[in-house]
Each structure stands twice: as C-alpha cells, then as structure tokens.
N, C-alpha and C. Protein backbone atom coordinates (compact mmCIF):
# COMPACT_ATOMS: atom_id res chain seq x y z
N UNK A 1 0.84 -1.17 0.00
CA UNK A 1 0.00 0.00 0.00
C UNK A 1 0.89 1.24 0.00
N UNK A 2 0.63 2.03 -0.51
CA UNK A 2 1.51 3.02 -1.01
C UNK A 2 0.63 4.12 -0.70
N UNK A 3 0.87 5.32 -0.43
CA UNK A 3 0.36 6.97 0.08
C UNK A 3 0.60 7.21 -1.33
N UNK A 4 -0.97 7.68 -1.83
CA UNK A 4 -1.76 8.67 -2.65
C UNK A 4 -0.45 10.06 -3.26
N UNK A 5 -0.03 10.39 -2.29
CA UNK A 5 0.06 11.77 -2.29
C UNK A 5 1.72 11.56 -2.70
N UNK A 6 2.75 10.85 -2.30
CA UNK A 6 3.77 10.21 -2.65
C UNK A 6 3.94 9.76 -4.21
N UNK A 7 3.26 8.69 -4.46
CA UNK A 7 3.40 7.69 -5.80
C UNK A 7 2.80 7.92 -6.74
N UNK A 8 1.81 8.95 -6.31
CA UNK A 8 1.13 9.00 -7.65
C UNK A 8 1.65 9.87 -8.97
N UNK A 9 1.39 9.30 -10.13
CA UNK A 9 1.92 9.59 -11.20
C UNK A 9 1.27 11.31 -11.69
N UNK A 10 2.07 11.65 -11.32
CA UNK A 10 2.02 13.34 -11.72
C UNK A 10 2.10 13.88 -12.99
N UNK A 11 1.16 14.48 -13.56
CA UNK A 11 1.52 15.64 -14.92
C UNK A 11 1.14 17.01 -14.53
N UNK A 12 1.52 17.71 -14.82
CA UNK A 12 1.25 19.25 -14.56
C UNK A 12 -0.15 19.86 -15.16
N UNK A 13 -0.83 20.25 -14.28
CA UNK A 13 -2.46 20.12 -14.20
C UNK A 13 -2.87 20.82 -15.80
N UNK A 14 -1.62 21.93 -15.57
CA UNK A 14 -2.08 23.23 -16.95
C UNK A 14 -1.69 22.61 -18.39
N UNK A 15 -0.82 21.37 -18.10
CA UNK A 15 -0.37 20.81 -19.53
C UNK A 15 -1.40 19.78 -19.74
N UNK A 16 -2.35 19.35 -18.76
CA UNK A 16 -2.94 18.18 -18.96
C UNK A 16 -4.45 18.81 -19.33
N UNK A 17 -5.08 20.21 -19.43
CA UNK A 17 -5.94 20.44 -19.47
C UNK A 17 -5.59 21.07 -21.06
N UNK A 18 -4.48 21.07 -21.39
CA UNK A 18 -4.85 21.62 -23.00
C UNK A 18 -4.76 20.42 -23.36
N UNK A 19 -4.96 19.26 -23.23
CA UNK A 19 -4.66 17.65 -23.94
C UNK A 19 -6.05 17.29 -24.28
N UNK A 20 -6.35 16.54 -22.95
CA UNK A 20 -7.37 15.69 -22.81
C UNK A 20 -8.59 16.56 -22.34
N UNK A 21 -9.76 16.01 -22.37
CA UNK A 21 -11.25 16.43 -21.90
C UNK A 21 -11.58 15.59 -21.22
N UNK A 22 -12.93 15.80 -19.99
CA UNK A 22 -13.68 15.04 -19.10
C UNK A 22 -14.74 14.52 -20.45
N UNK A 23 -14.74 12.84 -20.60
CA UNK A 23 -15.57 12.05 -20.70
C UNK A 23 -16.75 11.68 -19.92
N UNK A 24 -16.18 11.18 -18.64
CA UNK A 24 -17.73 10.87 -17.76
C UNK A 24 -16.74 11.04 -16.22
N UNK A 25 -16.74 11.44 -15.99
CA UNK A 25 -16.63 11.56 -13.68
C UNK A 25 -17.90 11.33 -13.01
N UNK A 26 -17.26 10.38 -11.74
CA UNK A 26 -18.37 9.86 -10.74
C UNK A 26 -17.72 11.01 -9.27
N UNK A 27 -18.71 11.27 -8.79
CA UNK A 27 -18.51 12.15 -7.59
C UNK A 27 -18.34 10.86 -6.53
N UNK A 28 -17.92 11.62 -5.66
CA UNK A 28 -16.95 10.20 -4.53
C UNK A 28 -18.52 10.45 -3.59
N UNK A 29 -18.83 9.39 -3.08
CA UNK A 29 -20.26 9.05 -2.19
C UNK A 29 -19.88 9.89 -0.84
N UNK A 30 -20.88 10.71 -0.72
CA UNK A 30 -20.58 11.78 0.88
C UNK A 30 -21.78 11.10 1.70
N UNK A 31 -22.61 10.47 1.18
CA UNK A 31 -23.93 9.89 1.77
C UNK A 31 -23.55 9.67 3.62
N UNK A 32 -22.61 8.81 3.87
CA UNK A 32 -22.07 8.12 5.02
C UNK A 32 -22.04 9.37 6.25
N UNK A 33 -21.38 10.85 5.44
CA UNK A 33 -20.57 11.65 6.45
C UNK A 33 -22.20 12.63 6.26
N UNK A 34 -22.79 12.84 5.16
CA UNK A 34 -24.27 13.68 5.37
C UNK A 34 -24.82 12.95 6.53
N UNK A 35 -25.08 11.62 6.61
CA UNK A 35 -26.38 11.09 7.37
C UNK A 35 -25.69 11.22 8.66
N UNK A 36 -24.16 11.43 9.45
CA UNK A 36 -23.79 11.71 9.97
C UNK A 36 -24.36 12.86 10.89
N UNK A 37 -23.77 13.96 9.80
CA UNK A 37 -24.37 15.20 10.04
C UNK A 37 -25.90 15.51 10.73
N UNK A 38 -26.35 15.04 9.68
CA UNK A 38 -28.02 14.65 9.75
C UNK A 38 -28.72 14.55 10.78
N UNK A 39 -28.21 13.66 11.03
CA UNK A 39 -28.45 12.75 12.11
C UNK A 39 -28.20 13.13 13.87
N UNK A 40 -26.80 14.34 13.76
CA UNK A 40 -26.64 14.86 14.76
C UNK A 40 -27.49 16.20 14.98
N UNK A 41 -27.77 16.90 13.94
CA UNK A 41 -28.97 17.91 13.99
C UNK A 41 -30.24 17.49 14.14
N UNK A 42 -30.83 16.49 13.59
CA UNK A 42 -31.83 15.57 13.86
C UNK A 42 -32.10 15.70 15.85
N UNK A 43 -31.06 14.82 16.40
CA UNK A 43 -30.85 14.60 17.86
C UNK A 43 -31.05 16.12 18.50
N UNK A 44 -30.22 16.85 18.10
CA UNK A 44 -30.07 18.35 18.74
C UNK A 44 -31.42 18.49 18.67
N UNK A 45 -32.19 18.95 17.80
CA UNK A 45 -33.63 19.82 17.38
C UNK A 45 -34.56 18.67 18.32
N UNK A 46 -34.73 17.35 18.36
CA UNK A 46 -35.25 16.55 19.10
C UNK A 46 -35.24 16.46 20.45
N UNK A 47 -33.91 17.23 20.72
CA UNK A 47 -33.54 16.93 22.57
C UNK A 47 -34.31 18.56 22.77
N UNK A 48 -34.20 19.17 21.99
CA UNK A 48 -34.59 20.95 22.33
C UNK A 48 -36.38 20.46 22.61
N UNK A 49 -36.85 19.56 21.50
CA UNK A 49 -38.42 19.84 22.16
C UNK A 49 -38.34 18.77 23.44
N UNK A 50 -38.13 18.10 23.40
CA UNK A 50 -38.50 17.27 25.04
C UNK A 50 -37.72 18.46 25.95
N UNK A 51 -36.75 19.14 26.16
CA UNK A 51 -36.80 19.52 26.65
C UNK A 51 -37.93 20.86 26.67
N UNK A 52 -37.86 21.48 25.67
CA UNK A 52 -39.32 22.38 26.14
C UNK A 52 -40.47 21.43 26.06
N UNK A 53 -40.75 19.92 25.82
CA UNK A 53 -41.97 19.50 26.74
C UNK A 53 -41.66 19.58 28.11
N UNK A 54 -40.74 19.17 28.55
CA UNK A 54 -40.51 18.83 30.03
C UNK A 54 -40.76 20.70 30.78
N UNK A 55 -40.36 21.72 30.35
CA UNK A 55 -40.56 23.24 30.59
C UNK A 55 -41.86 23.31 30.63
N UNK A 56 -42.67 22.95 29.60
CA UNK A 56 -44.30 22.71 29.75
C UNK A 56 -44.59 21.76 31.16
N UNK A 57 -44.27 20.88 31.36
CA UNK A 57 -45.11 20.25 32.19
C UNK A 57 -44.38 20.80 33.74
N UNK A 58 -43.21 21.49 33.89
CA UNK A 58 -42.81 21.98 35.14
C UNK A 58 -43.84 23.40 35.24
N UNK A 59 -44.15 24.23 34.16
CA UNK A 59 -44.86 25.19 33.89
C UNK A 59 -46.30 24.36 34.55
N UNK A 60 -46.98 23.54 33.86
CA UNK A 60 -48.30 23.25 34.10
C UNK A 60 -48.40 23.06 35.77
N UNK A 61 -47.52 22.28 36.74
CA UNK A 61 -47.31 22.35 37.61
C UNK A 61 -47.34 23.57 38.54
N UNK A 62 -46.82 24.67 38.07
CA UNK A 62 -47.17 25.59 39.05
C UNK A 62 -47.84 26.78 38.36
N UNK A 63 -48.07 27.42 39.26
CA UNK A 63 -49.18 28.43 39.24
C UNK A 63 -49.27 29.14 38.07
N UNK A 64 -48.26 29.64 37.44
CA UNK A 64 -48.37 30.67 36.51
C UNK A 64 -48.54 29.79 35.05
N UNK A 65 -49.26 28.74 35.01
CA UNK A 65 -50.13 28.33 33.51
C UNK A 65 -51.32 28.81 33.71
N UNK A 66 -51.85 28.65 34.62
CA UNK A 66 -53.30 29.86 33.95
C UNK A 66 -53.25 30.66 33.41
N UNK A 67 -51.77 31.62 33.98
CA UNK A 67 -51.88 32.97 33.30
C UNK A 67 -51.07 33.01 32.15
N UNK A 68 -50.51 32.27 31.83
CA UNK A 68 -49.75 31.66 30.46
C UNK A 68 -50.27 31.46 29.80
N UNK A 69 -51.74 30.74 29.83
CA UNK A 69 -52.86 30.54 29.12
C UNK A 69 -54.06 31.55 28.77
N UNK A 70 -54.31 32.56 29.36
CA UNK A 70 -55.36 33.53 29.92
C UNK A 70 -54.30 34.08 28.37
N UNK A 71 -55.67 34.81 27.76
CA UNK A 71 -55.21 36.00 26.96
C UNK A 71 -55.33 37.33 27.06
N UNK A 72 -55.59 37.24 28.70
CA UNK A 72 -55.95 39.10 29.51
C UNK A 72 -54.52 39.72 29.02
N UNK A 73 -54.51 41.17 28.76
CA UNK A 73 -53.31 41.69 28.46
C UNK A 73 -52.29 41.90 30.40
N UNK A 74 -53.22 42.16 31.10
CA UNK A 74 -53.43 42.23 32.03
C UNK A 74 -52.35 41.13 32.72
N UNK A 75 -53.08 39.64 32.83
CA UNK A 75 -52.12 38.77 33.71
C UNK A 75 -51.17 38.15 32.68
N UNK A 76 -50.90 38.55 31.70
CA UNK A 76 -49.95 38.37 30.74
C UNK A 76 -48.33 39.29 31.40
N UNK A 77 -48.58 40.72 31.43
CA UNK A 77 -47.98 41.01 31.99
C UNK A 77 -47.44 41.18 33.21
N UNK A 78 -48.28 40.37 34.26
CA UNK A 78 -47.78 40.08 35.81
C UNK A 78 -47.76 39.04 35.77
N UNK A 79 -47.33 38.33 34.60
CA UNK A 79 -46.66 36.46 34.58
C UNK A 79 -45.47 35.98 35.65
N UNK A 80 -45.32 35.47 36.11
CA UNK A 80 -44.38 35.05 37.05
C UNK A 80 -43.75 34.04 36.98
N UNK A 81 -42.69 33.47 36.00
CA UNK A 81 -42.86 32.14 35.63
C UNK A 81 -41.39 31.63 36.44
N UNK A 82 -41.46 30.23 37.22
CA UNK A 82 -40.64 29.87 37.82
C UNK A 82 -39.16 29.94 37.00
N UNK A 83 -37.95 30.16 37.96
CA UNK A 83 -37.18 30.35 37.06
C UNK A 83 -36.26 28.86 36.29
N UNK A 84 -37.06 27.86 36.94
CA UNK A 84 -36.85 26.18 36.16
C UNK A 84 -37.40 26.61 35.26
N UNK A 85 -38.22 27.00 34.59
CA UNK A 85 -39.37 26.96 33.55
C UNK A 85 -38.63 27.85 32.66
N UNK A 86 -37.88 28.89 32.80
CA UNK A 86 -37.30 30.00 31.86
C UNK A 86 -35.78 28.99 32.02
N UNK A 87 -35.24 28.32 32.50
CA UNK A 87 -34.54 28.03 32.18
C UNK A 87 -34.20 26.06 31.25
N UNK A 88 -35.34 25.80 31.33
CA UNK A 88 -35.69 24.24 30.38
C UNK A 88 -35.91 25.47 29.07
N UNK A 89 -36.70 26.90 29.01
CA UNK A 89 -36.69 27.69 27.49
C UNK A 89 -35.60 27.65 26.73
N UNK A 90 -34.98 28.54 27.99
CA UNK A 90 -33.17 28.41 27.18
C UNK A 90 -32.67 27.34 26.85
N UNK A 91 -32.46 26.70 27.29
CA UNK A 91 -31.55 25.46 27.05
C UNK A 91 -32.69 24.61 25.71
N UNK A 92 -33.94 24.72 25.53
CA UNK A 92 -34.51 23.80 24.49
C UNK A 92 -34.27 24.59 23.72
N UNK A 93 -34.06 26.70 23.60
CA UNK A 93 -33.72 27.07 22.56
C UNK A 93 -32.74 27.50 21.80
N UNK A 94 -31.17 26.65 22.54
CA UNK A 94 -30.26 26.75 22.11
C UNK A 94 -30.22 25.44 21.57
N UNK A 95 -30.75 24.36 21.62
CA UNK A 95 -30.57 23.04 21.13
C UNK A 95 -31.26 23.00 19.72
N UNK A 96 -32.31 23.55 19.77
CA UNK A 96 -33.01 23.43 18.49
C UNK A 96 -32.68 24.21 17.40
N UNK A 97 -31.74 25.57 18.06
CA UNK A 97 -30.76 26.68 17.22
C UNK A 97 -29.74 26.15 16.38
N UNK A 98 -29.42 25.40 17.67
CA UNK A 98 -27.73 24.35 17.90
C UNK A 98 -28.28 22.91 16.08
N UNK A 99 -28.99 23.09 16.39
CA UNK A 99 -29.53 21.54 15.46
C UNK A 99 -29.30 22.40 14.19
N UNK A 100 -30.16 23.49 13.88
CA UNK A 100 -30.73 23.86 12.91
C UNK A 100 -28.89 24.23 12.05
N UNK A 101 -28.38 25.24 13.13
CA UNK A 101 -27.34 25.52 12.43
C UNK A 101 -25.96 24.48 12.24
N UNK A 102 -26.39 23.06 12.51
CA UNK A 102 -25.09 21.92 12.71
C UNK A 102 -25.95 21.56 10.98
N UNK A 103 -26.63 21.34 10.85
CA UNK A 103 -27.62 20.95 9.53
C UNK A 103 -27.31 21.81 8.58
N UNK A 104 -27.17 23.39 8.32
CA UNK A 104 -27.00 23.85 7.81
C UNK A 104 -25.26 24.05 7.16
N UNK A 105 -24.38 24.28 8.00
CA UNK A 105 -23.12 24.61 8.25
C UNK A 105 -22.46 22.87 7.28
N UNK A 106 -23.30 22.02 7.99
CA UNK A 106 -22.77 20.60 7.68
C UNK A 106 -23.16 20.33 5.91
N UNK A 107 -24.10 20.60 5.87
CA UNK A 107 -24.48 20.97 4.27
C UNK A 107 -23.79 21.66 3.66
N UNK A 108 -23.36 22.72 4.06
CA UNK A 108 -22.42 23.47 3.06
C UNK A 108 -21.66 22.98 2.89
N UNK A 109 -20.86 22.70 3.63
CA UNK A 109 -19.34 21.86 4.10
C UNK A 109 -19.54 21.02 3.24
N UNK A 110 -20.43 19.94 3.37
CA UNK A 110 -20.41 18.40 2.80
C UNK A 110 -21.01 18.51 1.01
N UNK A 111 -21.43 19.75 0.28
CA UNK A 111 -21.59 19.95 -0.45
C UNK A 111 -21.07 20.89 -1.62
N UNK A 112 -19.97 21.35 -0.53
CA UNK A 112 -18.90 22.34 -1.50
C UNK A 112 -17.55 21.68 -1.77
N UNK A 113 -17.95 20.40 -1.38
CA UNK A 113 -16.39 19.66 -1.94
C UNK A 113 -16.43 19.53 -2.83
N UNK A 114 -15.07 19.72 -3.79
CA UNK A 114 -14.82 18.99 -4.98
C UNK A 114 -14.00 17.84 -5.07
N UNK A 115 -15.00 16.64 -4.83
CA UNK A 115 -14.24 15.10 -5.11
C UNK A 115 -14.83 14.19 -5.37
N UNK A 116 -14.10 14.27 -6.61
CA UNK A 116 -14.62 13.55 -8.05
C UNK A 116 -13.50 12.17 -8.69
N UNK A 117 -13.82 11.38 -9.32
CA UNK A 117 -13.07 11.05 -10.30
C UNK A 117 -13.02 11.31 -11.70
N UNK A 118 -12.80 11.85 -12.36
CA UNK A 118 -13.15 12.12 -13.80
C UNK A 118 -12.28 11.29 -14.75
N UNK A 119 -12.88 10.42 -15.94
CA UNK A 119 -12.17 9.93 -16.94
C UNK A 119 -12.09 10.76 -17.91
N UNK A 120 -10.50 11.18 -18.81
CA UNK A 120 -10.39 11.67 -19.81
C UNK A 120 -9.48 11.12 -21.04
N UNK A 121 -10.05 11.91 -21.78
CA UNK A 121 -9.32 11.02 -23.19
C UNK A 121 -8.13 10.49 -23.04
N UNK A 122 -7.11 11.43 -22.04
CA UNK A 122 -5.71 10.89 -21.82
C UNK A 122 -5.48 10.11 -20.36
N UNK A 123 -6.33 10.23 -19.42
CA UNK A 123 -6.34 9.67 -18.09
C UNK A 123 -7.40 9.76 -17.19
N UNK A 124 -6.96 9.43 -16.34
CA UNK A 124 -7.82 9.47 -14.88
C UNK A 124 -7.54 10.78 -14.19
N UNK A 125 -8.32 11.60 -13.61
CA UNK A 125 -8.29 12.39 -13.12
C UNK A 125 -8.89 12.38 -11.74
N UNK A 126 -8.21 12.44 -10.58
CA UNK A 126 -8.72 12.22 -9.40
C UNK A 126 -8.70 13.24 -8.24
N UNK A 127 -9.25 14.36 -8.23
CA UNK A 127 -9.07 15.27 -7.42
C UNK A 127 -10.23 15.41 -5.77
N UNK A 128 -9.33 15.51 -5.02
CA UNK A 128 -9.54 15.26 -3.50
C UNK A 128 -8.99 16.40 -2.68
N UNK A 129 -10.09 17.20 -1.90
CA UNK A 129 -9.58 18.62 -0.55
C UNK A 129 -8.67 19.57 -2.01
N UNK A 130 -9.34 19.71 -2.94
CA UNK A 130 -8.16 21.23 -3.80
C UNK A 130 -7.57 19.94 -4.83
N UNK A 131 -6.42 18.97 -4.42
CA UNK A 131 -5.29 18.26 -4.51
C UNK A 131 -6.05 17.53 -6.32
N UNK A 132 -4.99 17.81 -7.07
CA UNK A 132 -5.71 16.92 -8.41
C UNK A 132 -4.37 15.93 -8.98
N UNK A 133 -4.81 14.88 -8.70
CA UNK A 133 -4.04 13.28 -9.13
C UNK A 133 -4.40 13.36 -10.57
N UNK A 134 -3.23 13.18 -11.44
CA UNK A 134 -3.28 12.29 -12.94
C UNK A 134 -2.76 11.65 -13.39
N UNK A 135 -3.80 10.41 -13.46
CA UNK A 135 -2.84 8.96 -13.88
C UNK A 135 -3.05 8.85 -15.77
N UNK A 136 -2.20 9.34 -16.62
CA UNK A 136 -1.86 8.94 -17.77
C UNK A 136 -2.41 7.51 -18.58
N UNK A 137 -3.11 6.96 -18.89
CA UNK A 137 -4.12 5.84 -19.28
C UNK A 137 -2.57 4.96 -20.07
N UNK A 138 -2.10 5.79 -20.82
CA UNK A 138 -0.46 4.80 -21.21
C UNK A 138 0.69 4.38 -20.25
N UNK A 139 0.66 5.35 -18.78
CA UNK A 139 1.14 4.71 -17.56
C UNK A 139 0.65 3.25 -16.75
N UNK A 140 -0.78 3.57 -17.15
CA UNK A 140 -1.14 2.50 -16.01
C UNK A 140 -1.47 0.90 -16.60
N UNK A 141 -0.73 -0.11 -15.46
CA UNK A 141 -0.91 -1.38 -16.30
C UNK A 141 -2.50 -2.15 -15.96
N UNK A 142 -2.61 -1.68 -14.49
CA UNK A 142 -4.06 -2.35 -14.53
C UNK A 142 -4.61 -1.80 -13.33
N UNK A 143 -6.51 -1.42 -13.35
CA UNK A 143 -6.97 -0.88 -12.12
C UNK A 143 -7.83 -2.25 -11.65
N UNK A 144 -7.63 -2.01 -10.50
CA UNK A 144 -8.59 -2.63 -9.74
C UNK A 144 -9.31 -2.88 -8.37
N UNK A 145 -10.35 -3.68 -8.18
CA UNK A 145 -10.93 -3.01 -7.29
C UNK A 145 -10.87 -4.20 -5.82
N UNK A 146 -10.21 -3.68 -4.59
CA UNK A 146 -9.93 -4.78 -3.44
C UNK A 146 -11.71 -4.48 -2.49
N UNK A 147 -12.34 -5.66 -2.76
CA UNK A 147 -13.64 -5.60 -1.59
C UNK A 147 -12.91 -5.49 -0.21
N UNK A 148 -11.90 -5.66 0.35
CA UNK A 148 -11.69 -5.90 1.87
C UNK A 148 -11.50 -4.87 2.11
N UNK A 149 -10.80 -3.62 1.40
CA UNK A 149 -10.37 -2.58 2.12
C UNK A 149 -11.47 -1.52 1.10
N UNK A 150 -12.04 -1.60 0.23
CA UNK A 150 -13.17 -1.06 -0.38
C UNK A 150 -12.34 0.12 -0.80
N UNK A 151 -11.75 -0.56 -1.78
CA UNK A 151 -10.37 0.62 -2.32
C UNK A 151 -10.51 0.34 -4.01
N UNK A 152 -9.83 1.43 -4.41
CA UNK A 152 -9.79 1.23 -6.65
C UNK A 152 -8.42 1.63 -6.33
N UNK A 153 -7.52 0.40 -6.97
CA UNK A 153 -6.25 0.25 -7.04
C UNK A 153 -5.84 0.70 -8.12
N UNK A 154 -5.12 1.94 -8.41
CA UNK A 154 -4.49 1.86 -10.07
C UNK A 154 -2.99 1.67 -9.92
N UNK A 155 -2.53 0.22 -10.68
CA UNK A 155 -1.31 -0.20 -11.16
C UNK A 155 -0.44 0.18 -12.11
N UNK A 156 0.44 1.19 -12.18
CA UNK A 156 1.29 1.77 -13.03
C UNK A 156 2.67 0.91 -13.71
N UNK A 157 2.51 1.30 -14.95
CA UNK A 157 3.71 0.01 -15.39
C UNK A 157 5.01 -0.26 -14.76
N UNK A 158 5.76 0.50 -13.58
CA UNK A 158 6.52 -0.22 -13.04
C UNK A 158 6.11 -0.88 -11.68
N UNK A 159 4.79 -1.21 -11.29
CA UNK A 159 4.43 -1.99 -10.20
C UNK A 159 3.83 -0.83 -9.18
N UNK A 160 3.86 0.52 -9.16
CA UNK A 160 3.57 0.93 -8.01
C UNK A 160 2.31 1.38 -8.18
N UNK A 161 1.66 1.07 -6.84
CA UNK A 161 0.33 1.25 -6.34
C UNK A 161 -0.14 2.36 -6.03
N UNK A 162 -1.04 3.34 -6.40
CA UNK A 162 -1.66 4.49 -5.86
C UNK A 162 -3.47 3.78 -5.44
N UNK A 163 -3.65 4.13 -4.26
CA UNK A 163 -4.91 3.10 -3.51
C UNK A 163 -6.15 4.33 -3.26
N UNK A 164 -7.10 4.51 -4.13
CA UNK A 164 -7.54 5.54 -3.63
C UNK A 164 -9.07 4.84 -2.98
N UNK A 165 -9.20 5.34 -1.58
CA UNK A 165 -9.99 4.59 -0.81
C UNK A 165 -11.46 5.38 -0.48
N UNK A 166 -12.60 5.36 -1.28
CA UNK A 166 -13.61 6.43 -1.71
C UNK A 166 -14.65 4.85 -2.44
N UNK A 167 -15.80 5.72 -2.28
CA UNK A 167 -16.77 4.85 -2.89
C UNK A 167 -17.27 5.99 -3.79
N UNK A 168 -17.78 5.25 -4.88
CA UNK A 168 -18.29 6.60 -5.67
C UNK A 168 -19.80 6.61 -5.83
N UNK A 169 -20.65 7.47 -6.54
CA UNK A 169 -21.91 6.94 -6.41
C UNK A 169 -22.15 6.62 -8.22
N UNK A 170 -23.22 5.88 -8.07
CA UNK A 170 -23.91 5.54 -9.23
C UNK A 170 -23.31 4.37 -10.08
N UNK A 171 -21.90 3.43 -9.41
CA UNK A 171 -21.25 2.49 -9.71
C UNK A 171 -21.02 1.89 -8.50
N UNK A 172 -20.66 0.35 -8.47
CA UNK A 172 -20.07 -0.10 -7.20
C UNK A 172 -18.75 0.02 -7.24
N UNK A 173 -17.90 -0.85 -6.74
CA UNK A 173 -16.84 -0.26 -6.82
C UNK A 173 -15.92 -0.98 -7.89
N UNK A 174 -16.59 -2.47 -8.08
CA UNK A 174 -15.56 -3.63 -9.08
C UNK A 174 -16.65 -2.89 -10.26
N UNK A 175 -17.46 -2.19 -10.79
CA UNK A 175 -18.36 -1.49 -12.06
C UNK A 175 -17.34 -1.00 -12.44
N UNK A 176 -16.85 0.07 -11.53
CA UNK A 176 -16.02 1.22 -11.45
C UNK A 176 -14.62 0.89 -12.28
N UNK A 177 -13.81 0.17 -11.77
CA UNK A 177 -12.80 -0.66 -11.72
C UNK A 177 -12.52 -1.18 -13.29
N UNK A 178 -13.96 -2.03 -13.33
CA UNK A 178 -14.26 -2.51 -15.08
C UNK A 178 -14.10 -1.28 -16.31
N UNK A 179 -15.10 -0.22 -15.66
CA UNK A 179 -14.90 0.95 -16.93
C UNK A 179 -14.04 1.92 -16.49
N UNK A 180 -13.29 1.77 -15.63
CA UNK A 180 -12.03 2.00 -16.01
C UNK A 180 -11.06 1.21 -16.61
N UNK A 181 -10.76 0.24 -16.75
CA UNK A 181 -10.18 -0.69 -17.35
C UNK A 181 -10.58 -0.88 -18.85
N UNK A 182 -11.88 -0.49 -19.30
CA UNK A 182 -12.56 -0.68 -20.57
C UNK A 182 -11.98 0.64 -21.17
N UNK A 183 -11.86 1.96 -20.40
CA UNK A 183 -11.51 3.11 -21.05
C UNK A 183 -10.27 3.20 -21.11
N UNK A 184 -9.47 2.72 -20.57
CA UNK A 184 -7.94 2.52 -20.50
C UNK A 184 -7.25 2.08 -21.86
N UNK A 185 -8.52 0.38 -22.06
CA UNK A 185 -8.18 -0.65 -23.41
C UNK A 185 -8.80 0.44 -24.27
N UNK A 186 -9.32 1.59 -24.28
CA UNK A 186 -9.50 1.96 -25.72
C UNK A 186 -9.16 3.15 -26.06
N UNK A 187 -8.20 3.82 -24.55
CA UNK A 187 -7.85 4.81 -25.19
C UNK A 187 -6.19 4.44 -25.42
N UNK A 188 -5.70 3.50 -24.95
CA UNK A 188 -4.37 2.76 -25.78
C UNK A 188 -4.81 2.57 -27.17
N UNK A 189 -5.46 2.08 -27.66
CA UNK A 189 -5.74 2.11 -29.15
C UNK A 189 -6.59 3.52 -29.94
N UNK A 190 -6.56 4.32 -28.99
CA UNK A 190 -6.97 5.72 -29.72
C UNK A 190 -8.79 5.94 -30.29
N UNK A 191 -9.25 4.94 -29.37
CA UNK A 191 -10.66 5.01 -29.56
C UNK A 191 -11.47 5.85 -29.03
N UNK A 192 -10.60 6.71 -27.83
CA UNK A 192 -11.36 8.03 -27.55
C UNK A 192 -11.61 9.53 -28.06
C-alpha cells in the first residue's frame, strides 16, 4: 500500500488540461458523512423539544399556567414564571438553534467539496480537498478493485500502487474498476 500523495503519477495540471477532456466523472459518495451530520442535527432539534416538553409540564405544575394561558393583556404582563421553567426555554432554545445551524453549516461543508473522479481522453483524473491526481491511461498497467479494504487500485507500469480509498456513487466499486479498465483498453488504441 503506497500513500496517494507520494506515488502518484504526476503531470502538470495546466499541460494536462490543454490535452485531454472530461468524458464521464463519478462524484466520490458523501452519503455516510451527510447522514452523519443529519443525524446529529436531527438529535439536537429533538432533545430541544422534550426539553421544552418537560418546561411545559414543570410550567403546568405551578401556578403561573393559567396565566400563560389567559389572553388578559393584564395577567400576561404580571406572569411570574418559575425560574426552572425560563430556564428548560433556554436550554430547548439553544438546542433546536444548535440543530438547525449543525444541519445547515454541515451541508455546506459536505456539499462544497470537490471530489470527483473524472475519466479523460488521456487519463484518470482524481481530485480530493483542492489536490488533483493524474494517472496517464499509457502509464497504467491495470486498475482494480480490493472488496476488503473497499479501495480502486491503479497499477502503473513499473508496479507501483496508488490506492484511492472512496466509494463513488452511481457504480459499485468492481463497475467502477471494469470501466475504467474498458476506457484505459480503448484509449491505448486511440478510440477516444
């Protein structure tokens, strides 16, 4: 196993973009780290209402829900509300704040990446955090795909390994593996 960032077969990004063109790129699967996200704003916004249920029912408990309830302008403004009760408010309305903006922030984040694989007439193009990998389609001897470590191996003709460890969407990962290997066999013979 060999580090990405080490072995991989380098061309200079500005010489490789007057060459070749993007054919087809699969975006790398974020699904795993969204539902993550998700999932923790989900919890936040969920713990904020039990806790303002639980503020309700310490409220219903003492005296000042009648007048919480009453729409006199009157005992509205001589409300008296225990200070447990103003304080289950706060705390359910920093959680449900807390949710809203972990959901939001996490979306941006998880949707302003650019990481992709892109196939082009002359190679693979693999760019990850800014960083853009290009493997030359006449460098490489064979890609492929390891189920145990859920990795796309590309094999360069003197043996060395660049392992890039990403699932992509809309292929599995041995699909993946295949049409890359299919675009490889035909752009050695100039069929792209």
């Amino acid at each position: 196993m060999v580090n990405l960032r080490k072995q991989c077969i380098l061309v200079s990004v500005i010489e490789w973009r007057q060459k070749g063109q993007i054919i087809e790129w699969y975006r790398v699967d974020g699904m795993p780290h969204l539902q993550k996200t998700l999932g923790v704003a989900a919890a936040l916004v969920g713990l904020g209402v039990i806790i303002s249920g639980l503020g309700w029912v310490e409220a219903r408990e003492s005296s000042s829900l009648a007048a919480l309830l009453s729409f006199s302008r009157a005992r509205w403004v001589s409300l008296n509300l225990q200070p447990s009760v103003l304080l289950f408010g706060f705390v359910a309305l920093v959680c449900i704040v807390a949710g809203g903006l972990t959901a939001i922030f996490g979306l941006f984040r998880d949707l302003s990446k650019e990481h992709y694989l892109a196939l082009c007439s002359d190679g693979a193009l693999y760019v990850n955090k800014g960083l853009e990998y290009f493997m030359p389609w006449e460098e490489l001897e064979d890609i492929q795909w390891h189920e145990g470590d859920r990795s796309l191996v590309f094999i360069d003709r003197k043996g060395r390994e660049v392992w890039v460890r990403e699932e992509f969407v809309g292929l599995s990962g041995k699909e993946l593996a295949e049409r890359l290997r299919w675009f490889r066999r035909r752009a050695i013979f100039g069929l792209l």
